[in-house]
N, C-alpha and C. Protein backbone atom coordinates (compact mmCIF):
# COMPACT_ATOMS: atom_id res chain seq x y z
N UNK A 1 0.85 -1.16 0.00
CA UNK A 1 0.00 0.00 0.00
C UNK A 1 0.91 1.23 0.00
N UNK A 2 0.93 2.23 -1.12
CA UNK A 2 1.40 3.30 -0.66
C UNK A 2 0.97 4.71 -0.56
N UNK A 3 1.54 5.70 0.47
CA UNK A 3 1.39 6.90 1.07
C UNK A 3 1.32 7.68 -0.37
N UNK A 4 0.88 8.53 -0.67
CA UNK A 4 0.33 9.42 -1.28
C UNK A 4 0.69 10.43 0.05
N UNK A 5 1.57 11.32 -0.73
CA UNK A 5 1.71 12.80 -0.18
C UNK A 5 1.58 13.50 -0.65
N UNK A 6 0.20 14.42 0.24
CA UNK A 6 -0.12 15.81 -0.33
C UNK A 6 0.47 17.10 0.17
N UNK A 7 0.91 18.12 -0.27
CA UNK A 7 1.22 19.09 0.15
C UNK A 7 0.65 20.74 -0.47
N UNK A 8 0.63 20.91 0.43
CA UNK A 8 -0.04 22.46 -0.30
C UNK A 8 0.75 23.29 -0.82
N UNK A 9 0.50 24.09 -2.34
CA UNK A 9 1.66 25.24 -2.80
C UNK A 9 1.18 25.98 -1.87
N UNK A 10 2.39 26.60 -2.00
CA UNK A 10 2.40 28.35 -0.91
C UNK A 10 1.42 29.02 -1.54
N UNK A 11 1.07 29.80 -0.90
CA UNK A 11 -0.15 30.66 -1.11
C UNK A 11 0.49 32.51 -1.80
N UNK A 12 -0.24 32.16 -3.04
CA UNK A 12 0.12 33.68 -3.49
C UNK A 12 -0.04 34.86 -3.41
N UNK A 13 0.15 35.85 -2.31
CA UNK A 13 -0.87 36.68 -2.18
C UNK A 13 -0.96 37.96 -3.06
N UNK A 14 -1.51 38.75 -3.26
CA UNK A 14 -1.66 39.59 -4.23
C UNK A 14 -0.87 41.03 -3.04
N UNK A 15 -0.46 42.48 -4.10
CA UNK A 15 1.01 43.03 -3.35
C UNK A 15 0.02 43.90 -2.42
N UNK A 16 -1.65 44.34 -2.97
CA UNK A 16 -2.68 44.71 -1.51
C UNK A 16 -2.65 43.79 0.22
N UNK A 17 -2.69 42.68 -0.92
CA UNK A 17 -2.95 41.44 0.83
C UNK A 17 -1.63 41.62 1.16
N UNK A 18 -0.17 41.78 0.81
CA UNK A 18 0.81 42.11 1.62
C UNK A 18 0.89 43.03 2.12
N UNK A 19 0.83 44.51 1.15
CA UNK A 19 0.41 45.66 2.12
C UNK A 19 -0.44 45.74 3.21
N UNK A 20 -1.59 44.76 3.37
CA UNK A 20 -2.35 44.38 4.60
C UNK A 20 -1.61 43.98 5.52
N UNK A 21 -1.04 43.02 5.58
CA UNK A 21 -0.02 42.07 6.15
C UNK A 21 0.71 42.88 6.79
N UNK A 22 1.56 43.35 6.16
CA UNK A 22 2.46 44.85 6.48
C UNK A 22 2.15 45.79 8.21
N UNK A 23 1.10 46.46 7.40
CA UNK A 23 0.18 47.12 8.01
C UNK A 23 -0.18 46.81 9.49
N UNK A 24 -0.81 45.43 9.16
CA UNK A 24 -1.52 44.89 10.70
C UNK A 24 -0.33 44.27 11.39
N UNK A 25 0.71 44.34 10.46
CA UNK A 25 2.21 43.76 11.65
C UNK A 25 2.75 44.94 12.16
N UNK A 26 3.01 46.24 11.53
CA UNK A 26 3.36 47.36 12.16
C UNK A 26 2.19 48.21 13.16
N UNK A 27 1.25 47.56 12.87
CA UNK A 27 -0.08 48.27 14.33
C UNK A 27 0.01 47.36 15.32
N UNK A 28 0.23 46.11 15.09
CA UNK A 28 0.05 44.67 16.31
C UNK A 28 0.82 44.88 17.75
N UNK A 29 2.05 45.75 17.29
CA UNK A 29 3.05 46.05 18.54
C UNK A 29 3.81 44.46 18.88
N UNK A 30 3.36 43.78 18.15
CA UNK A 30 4.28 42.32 18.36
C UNK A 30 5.66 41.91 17.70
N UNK A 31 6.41 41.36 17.75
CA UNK A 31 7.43 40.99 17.24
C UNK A 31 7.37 40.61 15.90
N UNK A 32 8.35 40.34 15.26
CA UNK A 32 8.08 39.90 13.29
C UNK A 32 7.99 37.89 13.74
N UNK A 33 8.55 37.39 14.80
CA UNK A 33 8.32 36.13 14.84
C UNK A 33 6.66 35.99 15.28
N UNK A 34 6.43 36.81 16.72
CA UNK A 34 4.90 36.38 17.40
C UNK A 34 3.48 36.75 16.09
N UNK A 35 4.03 37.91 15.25
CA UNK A 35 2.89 37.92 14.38
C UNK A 35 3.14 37.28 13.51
N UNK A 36 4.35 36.84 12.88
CA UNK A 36 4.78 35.63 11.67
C UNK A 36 3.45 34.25 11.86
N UNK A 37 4.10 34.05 12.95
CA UNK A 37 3.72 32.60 14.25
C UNK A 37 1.85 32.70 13.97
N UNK A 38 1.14 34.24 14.69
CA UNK A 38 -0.34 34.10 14.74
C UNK A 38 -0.49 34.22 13.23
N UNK A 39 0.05 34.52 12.17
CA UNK A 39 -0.62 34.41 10.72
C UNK A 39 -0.10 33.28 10.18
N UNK A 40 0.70 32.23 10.40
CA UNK A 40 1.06 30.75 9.89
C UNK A 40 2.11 31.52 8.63
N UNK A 41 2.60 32.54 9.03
CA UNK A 41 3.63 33.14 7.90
C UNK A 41 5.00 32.76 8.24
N UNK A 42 5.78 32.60 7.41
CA UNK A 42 7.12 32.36 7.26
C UNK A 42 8.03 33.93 7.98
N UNK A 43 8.61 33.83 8.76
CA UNK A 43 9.72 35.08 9.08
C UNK A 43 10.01 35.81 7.30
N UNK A 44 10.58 35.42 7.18
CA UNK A 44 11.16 35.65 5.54
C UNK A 44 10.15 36.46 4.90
N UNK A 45 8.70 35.73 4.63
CA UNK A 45 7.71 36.07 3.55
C UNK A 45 7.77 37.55 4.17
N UNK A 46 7.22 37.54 5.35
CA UNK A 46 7.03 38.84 6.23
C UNK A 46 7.96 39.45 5.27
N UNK A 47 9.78 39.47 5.64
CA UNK A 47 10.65 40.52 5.76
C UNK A 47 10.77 41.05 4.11
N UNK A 48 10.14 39.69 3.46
CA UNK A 48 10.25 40.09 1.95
C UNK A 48 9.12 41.58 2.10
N UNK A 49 8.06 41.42 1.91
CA UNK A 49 6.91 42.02 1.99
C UNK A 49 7.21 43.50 3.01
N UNK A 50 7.60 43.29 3.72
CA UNK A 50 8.52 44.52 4.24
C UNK A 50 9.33 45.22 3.31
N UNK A 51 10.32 44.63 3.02
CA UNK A 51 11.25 45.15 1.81
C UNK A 51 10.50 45.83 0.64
N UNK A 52 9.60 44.70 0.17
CA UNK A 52 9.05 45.92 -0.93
C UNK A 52 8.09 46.98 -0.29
N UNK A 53 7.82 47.23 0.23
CA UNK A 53 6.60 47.90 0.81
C UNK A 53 7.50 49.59 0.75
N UNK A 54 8.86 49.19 1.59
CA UNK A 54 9.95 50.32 1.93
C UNK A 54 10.07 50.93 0.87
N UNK A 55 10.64 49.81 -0.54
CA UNK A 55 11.36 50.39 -1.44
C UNK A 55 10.01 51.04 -2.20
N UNK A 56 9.02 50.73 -2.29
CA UNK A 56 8.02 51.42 -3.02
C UNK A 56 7.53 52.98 -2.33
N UNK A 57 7.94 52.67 -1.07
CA UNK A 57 7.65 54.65 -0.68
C UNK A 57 8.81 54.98 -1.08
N UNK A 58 9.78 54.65 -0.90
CA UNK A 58 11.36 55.38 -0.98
C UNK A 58 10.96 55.57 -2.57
N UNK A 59 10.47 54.80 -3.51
CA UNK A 59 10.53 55.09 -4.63
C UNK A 59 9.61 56.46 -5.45
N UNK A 60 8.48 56.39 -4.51
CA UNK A 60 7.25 57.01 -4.48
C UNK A 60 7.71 58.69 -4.12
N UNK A 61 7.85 58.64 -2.41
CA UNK A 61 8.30 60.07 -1.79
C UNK A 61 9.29 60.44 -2.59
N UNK A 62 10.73 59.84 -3.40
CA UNK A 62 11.79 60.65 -3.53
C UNK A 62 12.45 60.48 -2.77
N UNK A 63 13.29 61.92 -2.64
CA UNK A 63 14.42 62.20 -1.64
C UNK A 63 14.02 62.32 -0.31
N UNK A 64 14.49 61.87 0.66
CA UNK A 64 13.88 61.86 2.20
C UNK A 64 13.92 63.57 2.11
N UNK A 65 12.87 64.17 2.99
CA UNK A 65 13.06 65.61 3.16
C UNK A 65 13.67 65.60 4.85
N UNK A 66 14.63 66.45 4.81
CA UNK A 66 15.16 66.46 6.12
C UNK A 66 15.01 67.91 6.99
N UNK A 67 14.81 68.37 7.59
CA UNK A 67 14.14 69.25 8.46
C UNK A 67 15.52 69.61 10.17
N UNK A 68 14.72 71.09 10.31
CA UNK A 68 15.90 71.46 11.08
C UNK A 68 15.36 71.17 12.84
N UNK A 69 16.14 70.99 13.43
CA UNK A 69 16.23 70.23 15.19
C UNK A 69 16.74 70.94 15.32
N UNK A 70 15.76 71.93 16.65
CA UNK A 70 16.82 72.55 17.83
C UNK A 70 16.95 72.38 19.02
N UNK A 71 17.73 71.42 19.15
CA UNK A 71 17.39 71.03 20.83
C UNK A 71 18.08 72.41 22.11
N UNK A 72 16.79 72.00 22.90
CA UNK A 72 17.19 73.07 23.58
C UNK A 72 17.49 72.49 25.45
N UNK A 73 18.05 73.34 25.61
CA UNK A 73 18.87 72.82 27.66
C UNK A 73 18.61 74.11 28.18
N UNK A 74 17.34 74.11 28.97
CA UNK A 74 16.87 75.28 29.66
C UNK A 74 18.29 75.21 31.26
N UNK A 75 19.10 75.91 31.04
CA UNK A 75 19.34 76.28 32.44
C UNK A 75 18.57 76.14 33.53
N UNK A 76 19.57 75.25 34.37
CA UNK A 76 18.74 75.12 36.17
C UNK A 76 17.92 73.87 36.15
N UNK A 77 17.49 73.21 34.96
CA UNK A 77 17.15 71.83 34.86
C UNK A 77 17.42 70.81 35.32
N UNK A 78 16.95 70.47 35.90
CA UNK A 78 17.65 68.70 36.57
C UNK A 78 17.69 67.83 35.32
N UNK A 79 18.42 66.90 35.24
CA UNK A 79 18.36 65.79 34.33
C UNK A 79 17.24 64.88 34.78
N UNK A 80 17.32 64.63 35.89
CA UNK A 80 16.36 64.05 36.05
C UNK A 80 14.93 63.98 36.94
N UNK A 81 14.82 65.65 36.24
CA UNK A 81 13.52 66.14 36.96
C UNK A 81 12.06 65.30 36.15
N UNK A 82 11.03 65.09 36.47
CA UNK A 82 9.88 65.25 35.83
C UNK A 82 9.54 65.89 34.58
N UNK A 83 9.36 65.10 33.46
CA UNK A 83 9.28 65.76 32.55
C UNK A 83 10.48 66.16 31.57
N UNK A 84 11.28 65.58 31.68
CA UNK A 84 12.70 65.59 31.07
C UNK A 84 12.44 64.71 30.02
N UNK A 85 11.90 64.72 29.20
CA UNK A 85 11.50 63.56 28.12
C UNK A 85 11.99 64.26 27.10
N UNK A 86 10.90 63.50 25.64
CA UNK A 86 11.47 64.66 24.75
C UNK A 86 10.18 65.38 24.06
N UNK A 87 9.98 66.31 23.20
CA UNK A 87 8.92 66.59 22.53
C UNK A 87 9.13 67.38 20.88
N UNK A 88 8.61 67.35 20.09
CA UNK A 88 8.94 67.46 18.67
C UNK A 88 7.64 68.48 18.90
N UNK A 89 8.00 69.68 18.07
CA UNK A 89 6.78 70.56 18.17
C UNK A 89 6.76 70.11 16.11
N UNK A 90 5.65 70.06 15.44
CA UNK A 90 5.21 69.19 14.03
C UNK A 90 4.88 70.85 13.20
N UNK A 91 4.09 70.74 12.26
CA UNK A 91 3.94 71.43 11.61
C UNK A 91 1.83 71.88 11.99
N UNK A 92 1.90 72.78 11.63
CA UNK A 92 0.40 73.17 11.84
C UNK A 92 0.00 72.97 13.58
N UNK A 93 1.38 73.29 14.59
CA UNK A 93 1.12 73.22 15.70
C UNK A 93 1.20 71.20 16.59
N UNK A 94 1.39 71.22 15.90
CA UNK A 94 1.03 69.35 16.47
C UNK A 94 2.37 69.19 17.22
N UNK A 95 2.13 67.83 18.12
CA UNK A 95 3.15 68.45 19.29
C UNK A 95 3.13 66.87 19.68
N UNK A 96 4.44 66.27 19.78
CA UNK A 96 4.52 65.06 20.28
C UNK A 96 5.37 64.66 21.08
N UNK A 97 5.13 64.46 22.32
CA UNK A 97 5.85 64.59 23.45
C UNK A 97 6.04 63.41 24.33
N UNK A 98 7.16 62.87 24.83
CA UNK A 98 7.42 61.51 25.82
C UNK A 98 8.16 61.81 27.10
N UNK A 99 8.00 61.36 27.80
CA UNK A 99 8.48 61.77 29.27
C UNK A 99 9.79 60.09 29.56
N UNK A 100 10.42 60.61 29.98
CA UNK A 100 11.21 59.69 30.70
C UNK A 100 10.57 58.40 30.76
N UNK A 101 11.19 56.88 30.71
CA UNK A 101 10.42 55.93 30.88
C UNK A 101 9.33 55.24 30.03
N UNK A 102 9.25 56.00 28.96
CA UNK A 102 8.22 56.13 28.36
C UNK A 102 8.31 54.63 27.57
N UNK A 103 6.99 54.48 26.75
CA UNK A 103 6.83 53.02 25.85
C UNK A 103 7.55 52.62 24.95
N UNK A 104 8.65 52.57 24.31
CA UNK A 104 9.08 52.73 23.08
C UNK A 104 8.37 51.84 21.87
N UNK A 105 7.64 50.73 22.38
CA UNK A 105 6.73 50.11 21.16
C UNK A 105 5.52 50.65 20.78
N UNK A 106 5.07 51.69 21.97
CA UNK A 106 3.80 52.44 21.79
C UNK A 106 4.54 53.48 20.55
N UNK A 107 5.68 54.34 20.82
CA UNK A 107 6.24 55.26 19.81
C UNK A 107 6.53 54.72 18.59
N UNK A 108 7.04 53.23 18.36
CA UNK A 108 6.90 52.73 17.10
C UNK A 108 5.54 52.46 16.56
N UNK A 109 4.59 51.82 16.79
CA UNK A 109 3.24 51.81 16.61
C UNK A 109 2.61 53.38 15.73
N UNK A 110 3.01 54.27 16.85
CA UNK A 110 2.53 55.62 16.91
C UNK A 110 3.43 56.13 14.98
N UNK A 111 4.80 56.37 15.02
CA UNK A 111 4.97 56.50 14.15
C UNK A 111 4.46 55.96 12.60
N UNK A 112 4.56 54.75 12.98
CA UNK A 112 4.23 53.66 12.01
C UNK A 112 2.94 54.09 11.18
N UNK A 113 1.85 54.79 12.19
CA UNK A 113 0.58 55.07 11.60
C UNK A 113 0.89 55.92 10.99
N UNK A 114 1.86 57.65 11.57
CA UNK A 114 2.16 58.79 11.11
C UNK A 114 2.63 58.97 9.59
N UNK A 115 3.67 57.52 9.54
CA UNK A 115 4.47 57.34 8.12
C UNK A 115 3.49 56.71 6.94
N UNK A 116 2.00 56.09 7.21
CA UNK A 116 1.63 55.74 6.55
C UNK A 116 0.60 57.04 6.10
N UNK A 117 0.23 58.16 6.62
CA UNK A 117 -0.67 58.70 6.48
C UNK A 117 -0.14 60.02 5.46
């Protein structure tokens, strides 16, 4: 008697359902393995699908626009007073600010939405 082995082709997804993919892995706040793992995705497929996703804004935006930083050191400040974080004042007033301690996967999340919009 013999085994007959079936196996499934990989699944093709179209470059929207990756941009989905993309998307709900950079909002999830999870790792590229724990959301690989909950979608039955390969590490790889992910990082592929990443890769193009990058090179298609980089291709899209152009030249990165780079912008001027002035950091400032108020005299008489403690380093490590309250509120010693950092804050980016944006354009049209918008204002984004972190205090000491702060989330750093919440700030990736946070960006992540900013860069897509």
């Amino acid at each position: 008697m013999s085994k007959e082995r079936v196996s499934a082709a990989p699944r093709r997804r179209t470059p929207a359902e990756a941009d989905q993919l993309v998307a709900e892995f950079e909002a999830s706040g999870l790792s590229r393995r724990e959301f690989s793992q909950s979608r039955g995705l390969n590490i790889s497929t992910l990082d592929a699908y990443r890769k193009r996703r990058r090179q298609a804004r980089s291709e899209k935006g152009g030249t990165p626009r780079w912008v001027a930083v002035e950091v400032q050191d108020p005299k008489g400040l403690r380093r490590d007073a309250a509120g010693s974080g950092l804050a980016l004042r944006l354009a049209r007033g918008r204002r984004i600010e972190v205090e000491r301690g702060f989330d750093a996967a919440t700030l990736e999340r946070l960006l992540s939405v900013l860069e897509r919009a």
